[in-house]
Protein backbone atom coordinates (compact mmCIF):
# COMPACT_ATOMS: atom_id res chain seq x y z
CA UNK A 1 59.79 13.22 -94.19
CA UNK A 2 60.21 15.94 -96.48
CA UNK A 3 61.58 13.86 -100.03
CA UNK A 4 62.21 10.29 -100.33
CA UNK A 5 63.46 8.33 -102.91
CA UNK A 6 64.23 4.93 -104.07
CA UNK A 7 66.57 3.45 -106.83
CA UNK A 8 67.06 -0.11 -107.99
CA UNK A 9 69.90 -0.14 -109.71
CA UNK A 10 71.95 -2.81 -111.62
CA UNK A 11 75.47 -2.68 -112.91
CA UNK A 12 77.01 -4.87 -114.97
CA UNK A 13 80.05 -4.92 -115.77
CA UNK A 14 83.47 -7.27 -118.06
CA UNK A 15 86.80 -6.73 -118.22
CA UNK A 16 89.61 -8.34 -120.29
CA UNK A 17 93.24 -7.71 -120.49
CA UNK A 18 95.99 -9.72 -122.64
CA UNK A 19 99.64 -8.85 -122.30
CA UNK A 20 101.34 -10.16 -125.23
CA UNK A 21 99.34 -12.73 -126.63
CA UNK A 22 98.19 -14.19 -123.30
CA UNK A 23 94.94 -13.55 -121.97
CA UNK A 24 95.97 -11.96 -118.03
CA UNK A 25 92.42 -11.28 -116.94
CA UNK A 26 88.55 -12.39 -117.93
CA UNK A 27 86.23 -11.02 -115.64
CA UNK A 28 82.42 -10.64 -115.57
CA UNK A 29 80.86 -8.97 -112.55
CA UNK A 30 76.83 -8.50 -111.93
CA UNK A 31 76.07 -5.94 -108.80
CA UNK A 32 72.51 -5.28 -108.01
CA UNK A 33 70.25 -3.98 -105.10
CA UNK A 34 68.26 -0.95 -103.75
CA UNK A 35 68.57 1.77 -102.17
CA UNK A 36 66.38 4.29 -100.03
CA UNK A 37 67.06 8.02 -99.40
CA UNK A 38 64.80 10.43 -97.17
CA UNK A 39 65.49 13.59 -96.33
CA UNK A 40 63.92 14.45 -92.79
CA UNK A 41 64.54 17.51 -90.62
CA UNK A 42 67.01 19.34 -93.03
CA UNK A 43 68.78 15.93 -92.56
CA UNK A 44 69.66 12.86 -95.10
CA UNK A 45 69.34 9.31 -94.34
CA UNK A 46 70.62 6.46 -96.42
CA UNK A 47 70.24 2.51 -96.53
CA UNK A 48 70.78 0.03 -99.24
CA UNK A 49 70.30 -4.16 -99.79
CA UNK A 50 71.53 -6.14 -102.40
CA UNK A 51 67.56 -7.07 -102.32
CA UNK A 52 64.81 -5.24 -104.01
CA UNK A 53 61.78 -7.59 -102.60
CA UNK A 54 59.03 -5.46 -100.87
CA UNK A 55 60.04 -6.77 -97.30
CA UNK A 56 63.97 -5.37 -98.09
CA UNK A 57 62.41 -2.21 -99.69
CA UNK A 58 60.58 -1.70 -96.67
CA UNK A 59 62.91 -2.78 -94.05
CA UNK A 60 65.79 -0.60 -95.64
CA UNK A 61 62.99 2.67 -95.77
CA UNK A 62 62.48 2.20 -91.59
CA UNK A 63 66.75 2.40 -91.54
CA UNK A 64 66.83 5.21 -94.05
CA UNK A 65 63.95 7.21 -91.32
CA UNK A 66 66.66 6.26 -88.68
CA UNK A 67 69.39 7.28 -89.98
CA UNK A 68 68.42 10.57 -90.79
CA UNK A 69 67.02 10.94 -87.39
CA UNK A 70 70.66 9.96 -85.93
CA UNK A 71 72.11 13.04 -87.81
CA UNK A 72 69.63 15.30 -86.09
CA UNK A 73 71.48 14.72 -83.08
CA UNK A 74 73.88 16.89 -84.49
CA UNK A 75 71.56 20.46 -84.13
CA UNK A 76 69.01 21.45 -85.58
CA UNK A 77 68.31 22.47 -88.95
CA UNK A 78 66.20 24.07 -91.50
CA UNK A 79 64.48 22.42 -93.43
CA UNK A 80 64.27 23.73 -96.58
CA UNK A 81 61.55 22.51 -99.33
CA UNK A 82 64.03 20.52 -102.22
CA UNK A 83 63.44 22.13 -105.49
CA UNK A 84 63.43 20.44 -108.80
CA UNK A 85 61.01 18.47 -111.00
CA UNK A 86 59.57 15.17 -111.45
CA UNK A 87 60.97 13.00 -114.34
CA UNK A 88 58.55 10.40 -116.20
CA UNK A 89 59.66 8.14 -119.08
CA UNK A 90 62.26 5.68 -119.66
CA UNK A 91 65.45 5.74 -121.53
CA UNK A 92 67.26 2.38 -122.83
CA UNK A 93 70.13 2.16 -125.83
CA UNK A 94 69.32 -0.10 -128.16
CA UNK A 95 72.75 -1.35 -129.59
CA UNK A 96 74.34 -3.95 -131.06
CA UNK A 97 73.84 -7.62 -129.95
CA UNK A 98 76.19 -8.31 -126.98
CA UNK A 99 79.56 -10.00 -127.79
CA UNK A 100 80.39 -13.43 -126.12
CA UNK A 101 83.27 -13.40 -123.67
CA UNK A 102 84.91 -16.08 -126.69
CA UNK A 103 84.30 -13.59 -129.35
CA UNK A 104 86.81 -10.61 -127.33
CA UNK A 105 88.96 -13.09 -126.68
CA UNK A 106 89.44 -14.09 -130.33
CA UNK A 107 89.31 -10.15 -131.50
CA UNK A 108 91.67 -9.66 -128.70
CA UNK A 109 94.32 -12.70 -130.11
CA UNK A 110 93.31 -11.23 -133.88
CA UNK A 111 94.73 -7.98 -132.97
CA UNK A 112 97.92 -8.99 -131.12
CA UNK A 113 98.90 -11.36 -134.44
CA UNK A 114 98.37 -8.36 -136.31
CA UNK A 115 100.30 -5.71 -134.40
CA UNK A 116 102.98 -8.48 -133.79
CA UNK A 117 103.54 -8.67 -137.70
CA UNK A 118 102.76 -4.86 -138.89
CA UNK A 119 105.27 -3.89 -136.37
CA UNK A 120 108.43 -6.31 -135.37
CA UNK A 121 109.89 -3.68 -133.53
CA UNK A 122 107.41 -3.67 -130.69
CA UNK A 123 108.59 -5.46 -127.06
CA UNK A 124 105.74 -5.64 -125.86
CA UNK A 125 101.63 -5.60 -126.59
CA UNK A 126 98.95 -4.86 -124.25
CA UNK A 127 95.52 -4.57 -124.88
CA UNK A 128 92.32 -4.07 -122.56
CA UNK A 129 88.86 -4.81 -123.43
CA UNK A 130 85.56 -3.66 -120.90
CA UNK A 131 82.23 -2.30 -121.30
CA UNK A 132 79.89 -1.64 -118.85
CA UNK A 133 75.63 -1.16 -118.20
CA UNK A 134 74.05 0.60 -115.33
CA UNK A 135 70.16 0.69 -115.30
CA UNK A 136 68.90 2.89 -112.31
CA UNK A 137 65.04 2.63 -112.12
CA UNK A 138 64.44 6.06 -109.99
CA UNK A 139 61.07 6.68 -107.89
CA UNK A 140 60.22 9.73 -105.52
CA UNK A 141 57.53 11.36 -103.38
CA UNK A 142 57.83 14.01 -105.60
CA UNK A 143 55.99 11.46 -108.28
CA UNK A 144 59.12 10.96 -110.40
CA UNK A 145 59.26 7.42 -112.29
CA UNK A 146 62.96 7.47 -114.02
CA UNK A 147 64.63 4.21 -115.89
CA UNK A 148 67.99 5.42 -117.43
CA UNK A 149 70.32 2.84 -119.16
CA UNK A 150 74.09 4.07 -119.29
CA UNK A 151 76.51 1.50 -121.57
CA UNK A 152 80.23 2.44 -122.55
CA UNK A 153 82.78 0.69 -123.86
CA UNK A 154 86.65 1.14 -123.73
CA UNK A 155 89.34 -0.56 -125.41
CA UNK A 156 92.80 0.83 -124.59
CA UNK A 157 96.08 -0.29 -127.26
CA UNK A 158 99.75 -0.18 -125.26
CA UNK A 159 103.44 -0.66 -127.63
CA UNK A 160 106.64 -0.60 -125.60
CA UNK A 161 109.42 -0.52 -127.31
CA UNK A 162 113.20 -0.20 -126.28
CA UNK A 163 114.79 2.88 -125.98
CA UNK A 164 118.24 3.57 -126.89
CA UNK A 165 119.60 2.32 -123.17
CA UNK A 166 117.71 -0.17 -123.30
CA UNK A 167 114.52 0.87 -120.62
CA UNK A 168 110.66 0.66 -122.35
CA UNK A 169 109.34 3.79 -123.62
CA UNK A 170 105.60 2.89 -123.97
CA UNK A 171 102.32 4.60 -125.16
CA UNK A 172 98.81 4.18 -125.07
CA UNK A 173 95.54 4.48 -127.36
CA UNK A 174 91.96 4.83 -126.06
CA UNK A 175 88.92 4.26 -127.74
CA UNK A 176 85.54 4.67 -126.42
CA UNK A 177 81.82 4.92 -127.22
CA UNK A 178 78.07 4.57 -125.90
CA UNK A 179 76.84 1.00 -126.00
CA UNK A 180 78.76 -2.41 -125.19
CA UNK A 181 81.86 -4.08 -126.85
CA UNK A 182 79.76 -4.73 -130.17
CA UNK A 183 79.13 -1.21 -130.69
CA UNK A 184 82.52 -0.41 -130.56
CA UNK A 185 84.43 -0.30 -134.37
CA UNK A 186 87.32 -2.88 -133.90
CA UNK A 187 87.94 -3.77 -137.29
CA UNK A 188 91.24 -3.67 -138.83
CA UNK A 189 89.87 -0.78 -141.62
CA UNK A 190 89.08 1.38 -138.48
CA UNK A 191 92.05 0.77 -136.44
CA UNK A 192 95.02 0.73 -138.56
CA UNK A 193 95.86 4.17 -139.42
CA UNK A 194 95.11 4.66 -135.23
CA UNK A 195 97.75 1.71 -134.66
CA UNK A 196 99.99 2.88 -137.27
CA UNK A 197 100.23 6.68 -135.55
CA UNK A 198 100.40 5.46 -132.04
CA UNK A 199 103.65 3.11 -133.59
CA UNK A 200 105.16 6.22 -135.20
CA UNK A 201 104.52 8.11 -132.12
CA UNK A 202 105.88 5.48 -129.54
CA UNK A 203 108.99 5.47 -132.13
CA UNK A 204 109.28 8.79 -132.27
CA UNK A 205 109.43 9.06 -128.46
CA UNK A 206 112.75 6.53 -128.30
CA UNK A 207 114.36 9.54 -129.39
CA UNK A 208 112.50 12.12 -127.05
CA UNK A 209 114.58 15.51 -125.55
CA UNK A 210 113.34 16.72 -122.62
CA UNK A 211 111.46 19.94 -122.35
CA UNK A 212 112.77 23.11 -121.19
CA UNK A 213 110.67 23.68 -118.01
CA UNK A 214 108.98 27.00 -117.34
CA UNK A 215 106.13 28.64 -118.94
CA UNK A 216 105.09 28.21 -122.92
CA UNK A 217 103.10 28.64 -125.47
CA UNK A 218 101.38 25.40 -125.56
CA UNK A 219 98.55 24.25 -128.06
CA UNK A 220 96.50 21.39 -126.17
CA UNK A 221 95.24 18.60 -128.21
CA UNK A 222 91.31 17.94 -128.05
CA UNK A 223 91.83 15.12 -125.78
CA UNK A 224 94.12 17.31 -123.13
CA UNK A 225 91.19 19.96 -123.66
CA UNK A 226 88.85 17.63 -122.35
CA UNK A 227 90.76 16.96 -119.25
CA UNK A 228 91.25 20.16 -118.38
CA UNK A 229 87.66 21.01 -118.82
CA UNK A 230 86.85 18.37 -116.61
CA UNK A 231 89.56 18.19 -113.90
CA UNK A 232 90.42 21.88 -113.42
CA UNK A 233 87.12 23.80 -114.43
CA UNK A 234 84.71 21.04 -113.58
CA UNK A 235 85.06 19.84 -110.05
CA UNK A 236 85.54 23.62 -109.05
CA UNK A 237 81.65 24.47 -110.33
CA UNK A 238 80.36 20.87 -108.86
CA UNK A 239 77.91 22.87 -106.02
CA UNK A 240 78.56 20.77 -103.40
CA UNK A 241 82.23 21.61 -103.33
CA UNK A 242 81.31 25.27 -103.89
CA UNK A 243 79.34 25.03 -100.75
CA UNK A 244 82.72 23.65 -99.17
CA UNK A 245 85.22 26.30 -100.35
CA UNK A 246 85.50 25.99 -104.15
CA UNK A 247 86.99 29.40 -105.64
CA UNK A 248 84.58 29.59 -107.89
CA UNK A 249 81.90 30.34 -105.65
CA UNK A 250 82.49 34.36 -105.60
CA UNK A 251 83.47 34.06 -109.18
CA UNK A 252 79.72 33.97 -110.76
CA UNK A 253 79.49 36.75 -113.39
CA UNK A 254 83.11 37.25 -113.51
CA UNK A 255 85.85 36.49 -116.25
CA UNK A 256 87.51 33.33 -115.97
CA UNK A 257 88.71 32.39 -119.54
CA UNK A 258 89.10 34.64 -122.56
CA UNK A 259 86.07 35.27 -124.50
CA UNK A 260 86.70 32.37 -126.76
CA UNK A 261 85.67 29.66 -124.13
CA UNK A 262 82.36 28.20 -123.63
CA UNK A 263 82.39 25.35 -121.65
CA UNK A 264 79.17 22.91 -120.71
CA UNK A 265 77.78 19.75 -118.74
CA UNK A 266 75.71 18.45 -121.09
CA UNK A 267 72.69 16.63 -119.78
CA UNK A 268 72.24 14.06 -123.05
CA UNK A 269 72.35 16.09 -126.20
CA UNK A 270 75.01 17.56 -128.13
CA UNK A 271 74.23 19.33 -131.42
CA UNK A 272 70.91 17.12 -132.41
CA UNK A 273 72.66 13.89 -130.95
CA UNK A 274 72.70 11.67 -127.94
CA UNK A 275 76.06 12.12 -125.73
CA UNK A 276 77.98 9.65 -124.62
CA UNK A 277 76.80 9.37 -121.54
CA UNK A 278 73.13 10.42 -121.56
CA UNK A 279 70.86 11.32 -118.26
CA UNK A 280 67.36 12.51 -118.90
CA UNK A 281 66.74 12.08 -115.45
CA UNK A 282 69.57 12.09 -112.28
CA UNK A 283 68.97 9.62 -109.37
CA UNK A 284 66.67 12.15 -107.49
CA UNK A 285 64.29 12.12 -110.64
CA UNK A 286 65.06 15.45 -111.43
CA UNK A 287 65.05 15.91 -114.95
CA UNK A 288 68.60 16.58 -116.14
CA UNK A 289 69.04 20.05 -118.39
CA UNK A 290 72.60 21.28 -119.62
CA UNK A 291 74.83 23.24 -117.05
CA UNK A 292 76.48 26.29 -119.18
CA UNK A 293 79.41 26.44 -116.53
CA UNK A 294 80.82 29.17 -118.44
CA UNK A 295 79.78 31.31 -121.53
CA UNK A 296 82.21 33.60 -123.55
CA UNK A 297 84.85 33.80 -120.74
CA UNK A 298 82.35 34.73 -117.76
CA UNK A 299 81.68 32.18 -114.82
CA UNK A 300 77.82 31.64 -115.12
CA UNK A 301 76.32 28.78 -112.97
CA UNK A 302 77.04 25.47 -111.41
CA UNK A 303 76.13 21.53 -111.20
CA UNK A 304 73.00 20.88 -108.96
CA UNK A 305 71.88 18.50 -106.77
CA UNK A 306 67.88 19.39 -105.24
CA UNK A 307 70.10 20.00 -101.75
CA UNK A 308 72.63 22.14 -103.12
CA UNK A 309 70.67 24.13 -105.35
CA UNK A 310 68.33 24.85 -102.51
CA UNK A 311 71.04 26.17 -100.19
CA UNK A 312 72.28 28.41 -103.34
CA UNK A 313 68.72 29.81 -104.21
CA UNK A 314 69.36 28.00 -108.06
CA UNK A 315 67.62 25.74 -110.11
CA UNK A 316 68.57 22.16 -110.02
CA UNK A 317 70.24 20.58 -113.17
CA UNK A 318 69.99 16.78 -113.04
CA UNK A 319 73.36 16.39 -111.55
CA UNK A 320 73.15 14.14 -108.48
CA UNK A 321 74.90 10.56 -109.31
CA UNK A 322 75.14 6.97 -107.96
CA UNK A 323 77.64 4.60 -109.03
CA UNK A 324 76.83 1.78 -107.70
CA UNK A 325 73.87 0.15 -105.94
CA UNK A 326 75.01 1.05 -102.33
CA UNK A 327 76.31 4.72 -103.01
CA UNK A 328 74.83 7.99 -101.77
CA UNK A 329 73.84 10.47 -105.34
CA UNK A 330 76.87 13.12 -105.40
CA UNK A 331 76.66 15.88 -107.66
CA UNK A 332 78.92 15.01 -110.54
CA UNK A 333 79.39 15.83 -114.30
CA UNK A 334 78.03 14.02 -117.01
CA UNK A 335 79.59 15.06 -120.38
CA UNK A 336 81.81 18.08 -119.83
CA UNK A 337 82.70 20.03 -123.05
CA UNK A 338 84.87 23.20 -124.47
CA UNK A 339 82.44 24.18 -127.25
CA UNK A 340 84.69 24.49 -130.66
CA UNK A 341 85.92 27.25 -132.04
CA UNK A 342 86.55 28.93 -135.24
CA UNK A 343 90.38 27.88 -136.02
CA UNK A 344 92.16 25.46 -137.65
CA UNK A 345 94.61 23.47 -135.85
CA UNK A 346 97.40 23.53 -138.14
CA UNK A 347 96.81 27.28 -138.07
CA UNK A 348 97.03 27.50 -134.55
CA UNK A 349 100.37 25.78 -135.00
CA UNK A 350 102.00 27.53 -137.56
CA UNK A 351 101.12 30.32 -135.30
CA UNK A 352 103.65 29.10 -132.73
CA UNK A 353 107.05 30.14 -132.90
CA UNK A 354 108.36 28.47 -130.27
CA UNK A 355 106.55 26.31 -128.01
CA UNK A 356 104.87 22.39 -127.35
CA UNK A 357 102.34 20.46 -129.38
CA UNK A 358 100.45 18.13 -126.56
CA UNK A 359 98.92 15.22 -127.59
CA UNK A 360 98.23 12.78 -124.97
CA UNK A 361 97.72 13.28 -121.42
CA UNK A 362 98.88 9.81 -118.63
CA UNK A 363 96.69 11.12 -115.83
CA UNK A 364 95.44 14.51 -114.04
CA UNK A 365 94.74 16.06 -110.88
CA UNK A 366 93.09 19.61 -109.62
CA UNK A 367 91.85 20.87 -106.42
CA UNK A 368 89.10 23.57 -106.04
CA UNK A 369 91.53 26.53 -106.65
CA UNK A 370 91.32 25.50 -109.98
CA UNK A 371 95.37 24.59 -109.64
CA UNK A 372 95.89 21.20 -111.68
CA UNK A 373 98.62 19.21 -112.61
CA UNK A 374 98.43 16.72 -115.76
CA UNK A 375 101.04 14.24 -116.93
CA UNK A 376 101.89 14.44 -120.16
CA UNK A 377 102.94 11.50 -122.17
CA UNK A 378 103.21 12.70 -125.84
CA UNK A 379 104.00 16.29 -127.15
CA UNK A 380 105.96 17.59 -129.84
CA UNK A 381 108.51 20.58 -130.23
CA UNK A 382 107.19 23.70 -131.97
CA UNK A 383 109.84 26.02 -133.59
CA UNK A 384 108.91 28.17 -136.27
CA UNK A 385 105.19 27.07 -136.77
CA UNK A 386 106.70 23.23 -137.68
CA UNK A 387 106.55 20.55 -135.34
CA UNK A 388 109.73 19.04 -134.18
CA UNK A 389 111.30 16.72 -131.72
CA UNK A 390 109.07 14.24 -129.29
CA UNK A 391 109.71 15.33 -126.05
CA UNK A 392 110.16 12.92 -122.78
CA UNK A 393 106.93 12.30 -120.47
CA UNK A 394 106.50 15.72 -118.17
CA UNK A 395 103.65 17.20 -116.39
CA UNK A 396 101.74 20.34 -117.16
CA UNK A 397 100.36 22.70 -114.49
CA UNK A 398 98.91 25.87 -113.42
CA UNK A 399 95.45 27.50 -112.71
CA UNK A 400 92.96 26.38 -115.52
CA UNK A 401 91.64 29.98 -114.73
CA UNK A 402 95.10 31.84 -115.56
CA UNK A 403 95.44 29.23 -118.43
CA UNK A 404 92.46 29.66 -120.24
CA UNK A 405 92.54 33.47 -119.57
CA UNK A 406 95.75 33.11 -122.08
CA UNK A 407 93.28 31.07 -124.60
CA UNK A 408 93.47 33.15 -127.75
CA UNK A 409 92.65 29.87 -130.41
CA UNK A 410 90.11 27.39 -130.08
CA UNK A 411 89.97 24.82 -132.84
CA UNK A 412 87.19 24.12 -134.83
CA UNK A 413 87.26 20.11 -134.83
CA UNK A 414 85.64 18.31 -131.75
CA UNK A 415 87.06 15.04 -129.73
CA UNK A 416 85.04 12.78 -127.32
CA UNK A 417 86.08 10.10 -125.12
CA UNK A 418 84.17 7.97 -122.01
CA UNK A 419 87.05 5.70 -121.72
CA UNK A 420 87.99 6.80 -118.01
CA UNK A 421 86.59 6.71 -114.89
CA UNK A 422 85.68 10.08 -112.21
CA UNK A 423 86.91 9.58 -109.00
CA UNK A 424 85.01 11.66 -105.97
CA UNK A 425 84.59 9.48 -102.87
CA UNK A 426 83.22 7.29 -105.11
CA UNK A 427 83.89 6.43 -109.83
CA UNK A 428 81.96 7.73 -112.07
CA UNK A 429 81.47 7.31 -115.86
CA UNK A 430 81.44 10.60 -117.45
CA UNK A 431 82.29 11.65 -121.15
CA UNK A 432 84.73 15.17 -121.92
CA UNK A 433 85.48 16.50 -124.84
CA UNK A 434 86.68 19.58 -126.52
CA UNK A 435 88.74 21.25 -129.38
CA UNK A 436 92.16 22.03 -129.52
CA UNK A 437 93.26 25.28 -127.26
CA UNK A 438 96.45 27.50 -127.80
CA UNK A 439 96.93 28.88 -124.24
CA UNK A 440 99.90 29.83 -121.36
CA UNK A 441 101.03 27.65 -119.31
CA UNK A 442 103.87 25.88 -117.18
CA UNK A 443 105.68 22.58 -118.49
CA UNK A 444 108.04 20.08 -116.51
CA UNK A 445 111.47 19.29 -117.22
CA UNK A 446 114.97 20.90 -117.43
C-alpha cells in the first residue's frame, strides 16, 4: 500500500415538516460506521461497516487491500506518490443547547398561528424544520489525526395564495446557519419583516406578467449569485471532472469573467470568521486551504483531492468529501463565494433601463461547459432604473463564462446560505454566497 486511511464518521440528522397547522413529518435518524480506503498499485480500494470495533476495522482493511487489488485487473498503472499534508487537531462547534423534538414542534405551531392571523389571505402554510451533525474522526499513514464537526440548520417558510383563476401561486423563504435548530434566530423580532416581504412578494406575484424571453440586462440577487457561483463555475473547476472533460481545464490563466469577479472555495474562514461550513481538515487528512478558483476575471486553479492533484502536478486543497459513513471522499466544494464588490445595489438598478431584478432562484442545473439553467421564481421588471411588475416563474440560462464576462457591477453587500444540499453521485452540505451581479444573459418566457 501506498496511503491508507480510515474515517469513523457519524451523522445525525431531524427533520420536521407541518403543512397548515398539522405536523406531516417528525423524523430523527442516527447513521454511523467506518470506513477504510487504501490506495495500492495506482489503484483505490474501498470498504465500510456500520461497526467501528477493532475486529470490523480490521476485517473491512483486508476488503479495502482486495478491492483495490480487483481494480488492478484492469492494467497496470503508475503509481504515483499522493501529495498533501498531514492534519492534527480537532475541530467541534460549540452552540447552543440542542432543542427537544417538543420544543420545534411548539415553535413550529407558534409560527403557523401567527402567519395564519398576520396574513388571512394566505391558502396555505408550510413550514420545514432540520438540522443536521456530521463528526468524521480522520486517520492516515501519512500520520494525520483529523476530528471535524459540521452542524447546519435550515428552516424553509412556504405562502400559497390564490391567483386570480383560481390556481396557487406560492413562494418560499430559506434560512440557514452553522450549528443545530437552537442556533438558528426563530423569534418573531427576527422573522417578521422576512415573513412580511415574502407575503408582499407572494402577493405581488398573483398579479405576475410574463417575461419577454431573449437576452437582458439582468441584476442577480446575492442569493442567485451564489448559485451560479456554485452550479455553473464550481463543478466545472472540481479536478476530478477536469480530469474527465471539464472546459475549464485549458482555461487556466485565461479570462473567464470581467475583471470585477473573484470567486473562492473557502476552506473555513471568511474575513476573520468561521464559514458556514468549516473543514480544517478533508477526509484524507489533508489540511484544507482556500481554492481562489478565479481572481480578477482570470481562471487560476482548481479543487483538489491528493489523487487529482497528483495527476495535475498541483497542490492539494482539502477538498475530498464523504457524506455519509459508507461513501467514497469526492472532491467537492465547501463554501463557494463571489467576493463583493464596490457598488451599491440600488445603484446598479437605477442603472438599468430596461431589464429584470432576480430575487429568488426554485432550483439549478450546469454541466461542465459551464452551460446552466436556473429556475427562477421571483424577479421584478426594470424600466427606467425603477422596479416594476412581478414577473411569472421562468428559467435563466446561458454560459456562466459568457455571463459573467458581461459582469460590469458587483455589489458591495454579502449573502450566505447552507440551506441546500450538493448533489454529485452522492449530497453534500456546502455553503455559497455572493453579492449582487449586473450581467447578460438569456430569460424564459414569451
Amino acid at each position: 500500500m501506498s496511503y491508507a486511511e480510515t474515517r469513523r464518521h457519524e451523522l445525525r440528522k431531524r427533520r420536521l415538516l407541518m403543512v397548515d397547522g398539522n405536523l406531516t413529518l417528525n423524523s430523527q435518524t442516527v447513521e454511523s460506521g467506518a470506513s477504510v480506503r487504501v490506495h495500492q498499485g495506482g489503484y483505490w480500494g474501498f470498504a465500510a461497516t456500520p461497526n467501528d470495533d477493532a475486529a470490523s476495522l480490521e476485517r473491512i482493511a483486508r476488503k479495502a487491500k482486495q478491492n483495490a487489488g480487483a481494480m488492478a485487473r484492469f492494467g497496470q498503472k503508475d503509481a504515483m506518490p499522493l501529495p498533501g499534508g498531514s492534519y492534527r487537531g480537532e475541530h467541534r462547534f460549540q452552540g447552543r443547547p440542542a432543542l427537544s423534538q417538543k420544543d420545534c414542534v411548539e415553535r413550529l405551531a407558534q409560527l403557523h398561528a401567527w402567519c395564519r392571523q398576520r396574513y388571512p389571505s394566505l391558502k396555505s402554510t408550510k413550514f420545514v424544520l432540520a438540522d443536521e451533525e456530521h463528526q468524521k474522526q480522520v486517520s492516515t499513514s501519512q500520520g494525520a489525526e483529523a476530528l471535524n464537526s459540521i452542524q447546519r440548520a435550515l428552516c424553509y417558510v412556504t405562502f400559497t395564495v390564490a391567483g386570480p383563476d383560481g390556481a396557487p401561486v406560492e413562494l418560499t423563504e430559506h434560512l440557514s446557519c452553522k450549528g443545530s435548530l437552537a442556533d438558528l434566530d426563530l423569534s418573531l423580532p427576527t422573522l417578521e419583516p422576512l415573513l412580511d416581504a415574502l407575503h408582499r412578494h407572494v402577493m405581488a406575484k398573483r398579479e405576475a406578467v410574463p417575461a419577454r424571453g431573449g437576452q437582458h440586462t439582468v441584476v442577480l440577487a446575492p442569493a442567485l449569485a451564489g448559485m451560479l457561483a456554485h452550479e455553473a463555475m464550481g463543478h466545472p473547476c472540481e479536478a476530478d471532472l477536469v480530469l474527465g472533460g471539464s472546459v475549464t481545464r485549458d482555461l487556466v490563466g485565461q479570462r473567464v469573467a470581467s475583471d470585477l469577479i473573484t470567486m473562492v472555495d473557502l476552506a473555513h474562514t471568511f474575513r476573520g470568521e468561521e464559514t458556514m461550513i468549516p473543514v480544517y481538515a478533508d477526509d484524507e487528512g489533508t489540511p484544507a486551504r482556500d481554492a481562489v478558483l478565479i481572481r480578477d476575471g482570470m481562471l487560476t486553479e482548481f479543487m483538489n483531492s491528493r489523487e487529482t492533484a497528483a495527476r495535475l502536478g498541483l497542490q492539494p486543497t482539502g477538498s475530498a468529501r464523504a457524506y455519509a459513513p459508507t461513501d467514497e471522499p469526492l472532491v467537492r466544494m465547501r463554501n463557494t463565494v463571489i467576493l463583493p464588490g464596490t457598488h451599491k445595489l440600488d445603484d446598479m438598478i437605477a442603472g438599468v433601463d430596461d431589464g429584470y431584478l432576480l430575487l429568488k432562484t426554485a432550483n439549478g442545473q450546469a454541466d461542465s461547459t459551464t452551460e446552466f439553467m436556473f429556475g427562477i421564481s421571483l424577479a421584478y421588471e426594470i424600466r427606467g432604473g425603477r422596479l416594476g411588475r412581478a414577473i411569472r416563474d421562468t428559467t435563466l440560462s446561458g454560459s456562466a463564462i459568457k455571463v459573467l464576462q458581461t459582469a460590469d457591477a458587483v455589489s458591495d453587500d454579502m449573502h450566505w446560505n447552507c440551506s441546500g444540499y450538493c448533489g454529485k453521485k452522492q449530497p453534500m452540505v456546502v455553503s455559497m454566497g455572493g453579492p449582487a451581479l449586473r450581467v447578460r444573459a438569456h430569460l424564459g418566457g414569451e
